[in-house]
C-alpha atoms as a PDB file:
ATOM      1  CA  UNK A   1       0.000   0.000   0.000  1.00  0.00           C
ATOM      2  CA  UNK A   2       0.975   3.551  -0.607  1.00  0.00           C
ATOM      3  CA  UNK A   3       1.893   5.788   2.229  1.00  0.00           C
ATOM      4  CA  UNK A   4      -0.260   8.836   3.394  1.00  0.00           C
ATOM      5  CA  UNK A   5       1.955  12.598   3.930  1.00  0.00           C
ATOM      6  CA  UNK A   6       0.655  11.947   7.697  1.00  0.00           C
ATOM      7  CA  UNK A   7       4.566  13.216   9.291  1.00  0.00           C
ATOM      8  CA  UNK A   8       3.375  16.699   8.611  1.00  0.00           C
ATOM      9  CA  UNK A   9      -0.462  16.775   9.470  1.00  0.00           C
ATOM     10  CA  UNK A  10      -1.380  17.356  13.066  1.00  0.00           C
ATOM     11  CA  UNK A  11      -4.327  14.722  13.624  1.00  0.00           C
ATOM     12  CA  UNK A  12      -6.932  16.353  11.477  1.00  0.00           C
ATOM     13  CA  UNK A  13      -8.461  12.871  10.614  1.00  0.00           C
ATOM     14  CA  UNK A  14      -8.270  11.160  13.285  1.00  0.00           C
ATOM     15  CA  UNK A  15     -11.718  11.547  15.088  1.00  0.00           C
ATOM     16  CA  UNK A  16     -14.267  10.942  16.046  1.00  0.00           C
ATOM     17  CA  UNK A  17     -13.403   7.112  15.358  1.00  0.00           C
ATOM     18  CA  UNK A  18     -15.592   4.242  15.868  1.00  0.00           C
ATOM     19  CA  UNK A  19     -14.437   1.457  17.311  1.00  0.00           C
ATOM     20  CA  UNK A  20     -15.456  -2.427  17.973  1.00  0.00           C
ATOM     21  CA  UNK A  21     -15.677  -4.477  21.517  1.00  0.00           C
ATOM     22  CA  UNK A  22     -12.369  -6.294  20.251  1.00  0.00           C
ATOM     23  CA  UNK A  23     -10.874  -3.411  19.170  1.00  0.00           C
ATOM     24  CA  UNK A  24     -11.616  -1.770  22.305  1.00  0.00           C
ATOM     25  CA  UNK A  25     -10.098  -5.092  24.159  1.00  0.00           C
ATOM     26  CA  UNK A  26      -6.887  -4.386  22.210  1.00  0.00           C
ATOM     27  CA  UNK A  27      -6.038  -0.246  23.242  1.00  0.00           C
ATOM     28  CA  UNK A  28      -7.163  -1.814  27.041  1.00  0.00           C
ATOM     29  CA  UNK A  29      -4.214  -4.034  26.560  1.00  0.00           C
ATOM     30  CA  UNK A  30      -1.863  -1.178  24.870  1.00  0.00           C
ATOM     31  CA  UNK A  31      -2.577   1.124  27.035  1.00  0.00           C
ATOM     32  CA  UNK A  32      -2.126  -0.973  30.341  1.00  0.00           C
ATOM     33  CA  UNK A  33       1.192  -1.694  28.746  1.00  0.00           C
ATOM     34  CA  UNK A  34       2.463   1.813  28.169  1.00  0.00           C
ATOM     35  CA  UNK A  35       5.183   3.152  30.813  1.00  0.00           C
ATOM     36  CA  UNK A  36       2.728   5.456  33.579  1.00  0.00           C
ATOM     37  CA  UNK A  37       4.975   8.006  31.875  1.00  0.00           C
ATOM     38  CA  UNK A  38       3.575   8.140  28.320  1.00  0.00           C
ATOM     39  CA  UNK A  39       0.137   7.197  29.556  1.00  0.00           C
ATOM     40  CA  UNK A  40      -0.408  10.808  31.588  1.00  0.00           C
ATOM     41  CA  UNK A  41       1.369  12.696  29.034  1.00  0.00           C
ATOM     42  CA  UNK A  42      -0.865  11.542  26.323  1.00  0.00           C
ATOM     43  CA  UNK A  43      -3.829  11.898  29.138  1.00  0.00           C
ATOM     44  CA  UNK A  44      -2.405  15.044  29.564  1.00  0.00           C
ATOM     45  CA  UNK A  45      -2.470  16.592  26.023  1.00  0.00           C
ATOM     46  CA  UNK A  46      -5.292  19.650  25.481  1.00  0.00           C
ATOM     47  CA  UNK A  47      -7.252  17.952  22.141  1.00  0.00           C
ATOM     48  CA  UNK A  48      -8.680  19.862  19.388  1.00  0.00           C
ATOM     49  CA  UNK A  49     -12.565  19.196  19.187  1.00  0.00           C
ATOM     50  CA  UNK A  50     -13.217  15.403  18.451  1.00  0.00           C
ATOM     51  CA  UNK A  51      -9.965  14.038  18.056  1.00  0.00           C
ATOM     52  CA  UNK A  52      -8.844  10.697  19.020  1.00  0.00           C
ATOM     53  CA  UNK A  53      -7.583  10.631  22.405  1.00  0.00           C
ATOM     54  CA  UNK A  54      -4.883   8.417  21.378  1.00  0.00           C
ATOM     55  CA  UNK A  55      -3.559  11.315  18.857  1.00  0.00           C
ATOM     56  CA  UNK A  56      -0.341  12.379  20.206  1.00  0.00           C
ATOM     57  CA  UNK A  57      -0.450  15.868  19.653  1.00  0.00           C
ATOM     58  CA  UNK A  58       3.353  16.509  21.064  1.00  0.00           C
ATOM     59  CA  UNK A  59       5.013  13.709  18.999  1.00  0.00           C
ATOM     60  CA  UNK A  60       2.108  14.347  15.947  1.00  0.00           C
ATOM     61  CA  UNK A  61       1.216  10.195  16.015  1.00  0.00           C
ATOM     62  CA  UNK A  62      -0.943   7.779  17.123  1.00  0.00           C
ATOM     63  CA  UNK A  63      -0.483   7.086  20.744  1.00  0.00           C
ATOM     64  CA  UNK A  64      -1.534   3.195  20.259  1.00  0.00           C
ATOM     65  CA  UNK A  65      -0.190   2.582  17.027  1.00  0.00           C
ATOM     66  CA  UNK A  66      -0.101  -1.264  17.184  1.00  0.00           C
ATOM     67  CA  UNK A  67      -3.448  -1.338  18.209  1.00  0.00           C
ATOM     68  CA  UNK A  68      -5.011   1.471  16.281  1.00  0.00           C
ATOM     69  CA  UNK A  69      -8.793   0.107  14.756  1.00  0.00           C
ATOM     70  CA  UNK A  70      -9.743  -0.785  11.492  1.00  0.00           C
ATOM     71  CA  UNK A  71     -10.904   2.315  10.613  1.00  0.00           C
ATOM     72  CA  UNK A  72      -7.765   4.019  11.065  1.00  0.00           C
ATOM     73  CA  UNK A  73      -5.738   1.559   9.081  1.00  0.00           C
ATOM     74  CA  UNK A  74      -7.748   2.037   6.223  1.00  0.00           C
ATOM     75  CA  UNK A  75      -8.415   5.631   6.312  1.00  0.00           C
ATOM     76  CA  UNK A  76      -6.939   7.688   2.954  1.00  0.00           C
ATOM     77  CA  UNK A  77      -6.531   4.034   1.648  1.00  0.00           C
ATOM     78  CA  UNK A  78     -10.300   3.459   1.272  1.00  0.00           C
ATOM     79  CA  UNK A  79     -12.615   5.138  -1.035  1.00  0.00           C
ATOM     80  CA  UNK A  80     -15.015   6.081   0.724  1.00  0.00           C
ATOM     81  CA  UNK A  81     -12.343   7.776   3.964  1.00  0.00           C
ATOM     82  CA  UNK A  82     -10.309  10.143   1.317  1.00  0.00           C
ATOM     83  CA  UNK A  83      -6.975  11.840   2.664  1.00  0.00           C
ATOM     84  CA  UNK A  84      -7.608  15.446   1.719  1.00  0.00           C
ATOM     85  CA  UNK A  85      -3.822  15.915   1.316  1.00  0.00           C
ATOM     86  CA  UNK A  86      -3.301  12.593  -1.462  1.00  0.00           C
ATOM     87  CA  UNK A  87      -6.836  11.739  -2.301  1.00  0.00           C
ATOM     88  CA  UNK A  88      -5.171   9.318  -5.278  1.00  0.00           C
ATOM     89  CA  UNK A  89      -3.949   6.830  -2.631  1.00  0.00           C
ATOM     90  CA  UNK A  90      -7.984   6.013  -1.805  1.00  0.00           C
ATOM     91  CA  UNK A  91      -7.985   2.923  -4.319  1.00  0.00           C
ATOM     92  CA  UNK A  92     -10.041   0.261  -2.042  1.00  0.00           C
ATOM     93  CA  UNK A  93     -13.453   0.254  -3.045  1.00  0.00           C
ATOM     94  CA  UNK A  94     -14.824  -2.567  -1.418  1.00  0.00           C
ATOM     95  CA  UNK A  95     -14.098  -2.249   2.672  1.00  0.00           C
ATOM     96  CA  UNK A  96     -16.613  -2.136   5.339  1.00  0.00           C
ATOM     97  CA  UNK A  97     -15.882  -2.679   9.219  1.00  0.00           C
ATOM     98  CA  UNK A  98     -16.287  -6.761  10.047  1.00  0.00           C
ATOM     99  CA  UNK A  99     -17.720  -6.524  12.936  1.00  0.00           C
ATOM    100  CA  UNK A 100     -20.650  -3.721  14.460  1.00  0.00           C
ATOM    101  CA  UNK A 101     -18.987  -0.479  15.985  1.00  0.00           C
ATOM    102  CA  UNK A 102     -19.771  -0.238  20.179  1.00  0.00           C
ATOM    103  CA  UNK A 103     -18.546   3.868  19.943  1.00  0.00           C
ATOM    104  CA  UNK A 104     -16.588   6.371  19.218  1.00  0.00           C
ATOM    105  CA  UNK A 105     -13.288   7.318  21.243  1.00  0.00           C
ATOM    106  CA  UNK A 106     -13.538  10.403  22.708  1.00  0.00           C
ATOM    107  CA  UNK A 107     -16.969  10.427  22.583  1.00  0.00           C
ATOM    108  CA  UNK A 108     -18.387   6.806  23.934  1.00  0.00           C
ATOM    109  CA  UNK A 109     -14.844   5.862  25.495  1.00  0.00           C
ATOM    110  CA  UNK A 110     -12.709   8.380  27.146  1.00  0.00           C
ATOM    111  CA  UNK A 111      -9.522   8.508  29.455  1.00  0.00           C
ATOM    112  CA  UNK A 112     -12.021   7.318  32.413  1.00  0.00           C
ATOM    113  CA  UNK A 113     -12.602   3.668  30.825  1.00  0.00           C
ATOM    114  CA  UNK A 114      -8.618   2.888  30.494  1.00  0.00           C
ATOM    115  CA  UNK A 115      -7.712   3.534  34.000  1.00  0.00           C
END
């Protein structure tokens, strides 16, 4: 797959983002695992309006990379989730989540259920 110009962008597409129950298992997991360091600065980061928690604002990446959803592995790669900055590299037609979204972090799920 072709690679998005995310290094420069600060987060714009990433929220609100919808996630699954075993999704949701997974950033449980990855965030547990994170150093108590990384966790509260990430906590700690001022968000612009309906961005992903996870966005690390300081470091300008996902916060839970390995266990980012679906949705954000495909976005700017599927057709129907553009990139705004390479709009070309949306050449998957055909994707749809497998499984029935539970919520959206930072709306549904917030810093409160990964304590």
């Amino acid at each position: 797959m072709e690679t998005l110009p995310c290094s420069k962008c600060p987060g714009l597409c990433c929220g609100p983002v919808q996630i699954t129950s075993k999704e949701l298992k997974n950033i449980k997991k990855k965030v547990k695992s994170m150093p108590k360091g990384q966790r509260s600065q990430l906590e700690g980061q001022q968000r612009y309006l309906g961005t992903c928690i996870f966005y690390d604002l300081d470091e300008n990446k996902c916060g839970i990379y390995s266990a980012r959803p679906e949705i954000c592995k495909m976005f700017g790669f599927a057709e129907q989730m553009p990139c705004f900055r390479k709009p070309e590299a949306a050449s998957v037609t055909d994707w749809e989540l497998k499984e029935e979204p539970i919520g959206l972090l930072s709306v549904d799920f917030t810093w409160v259920d990964f304590r």
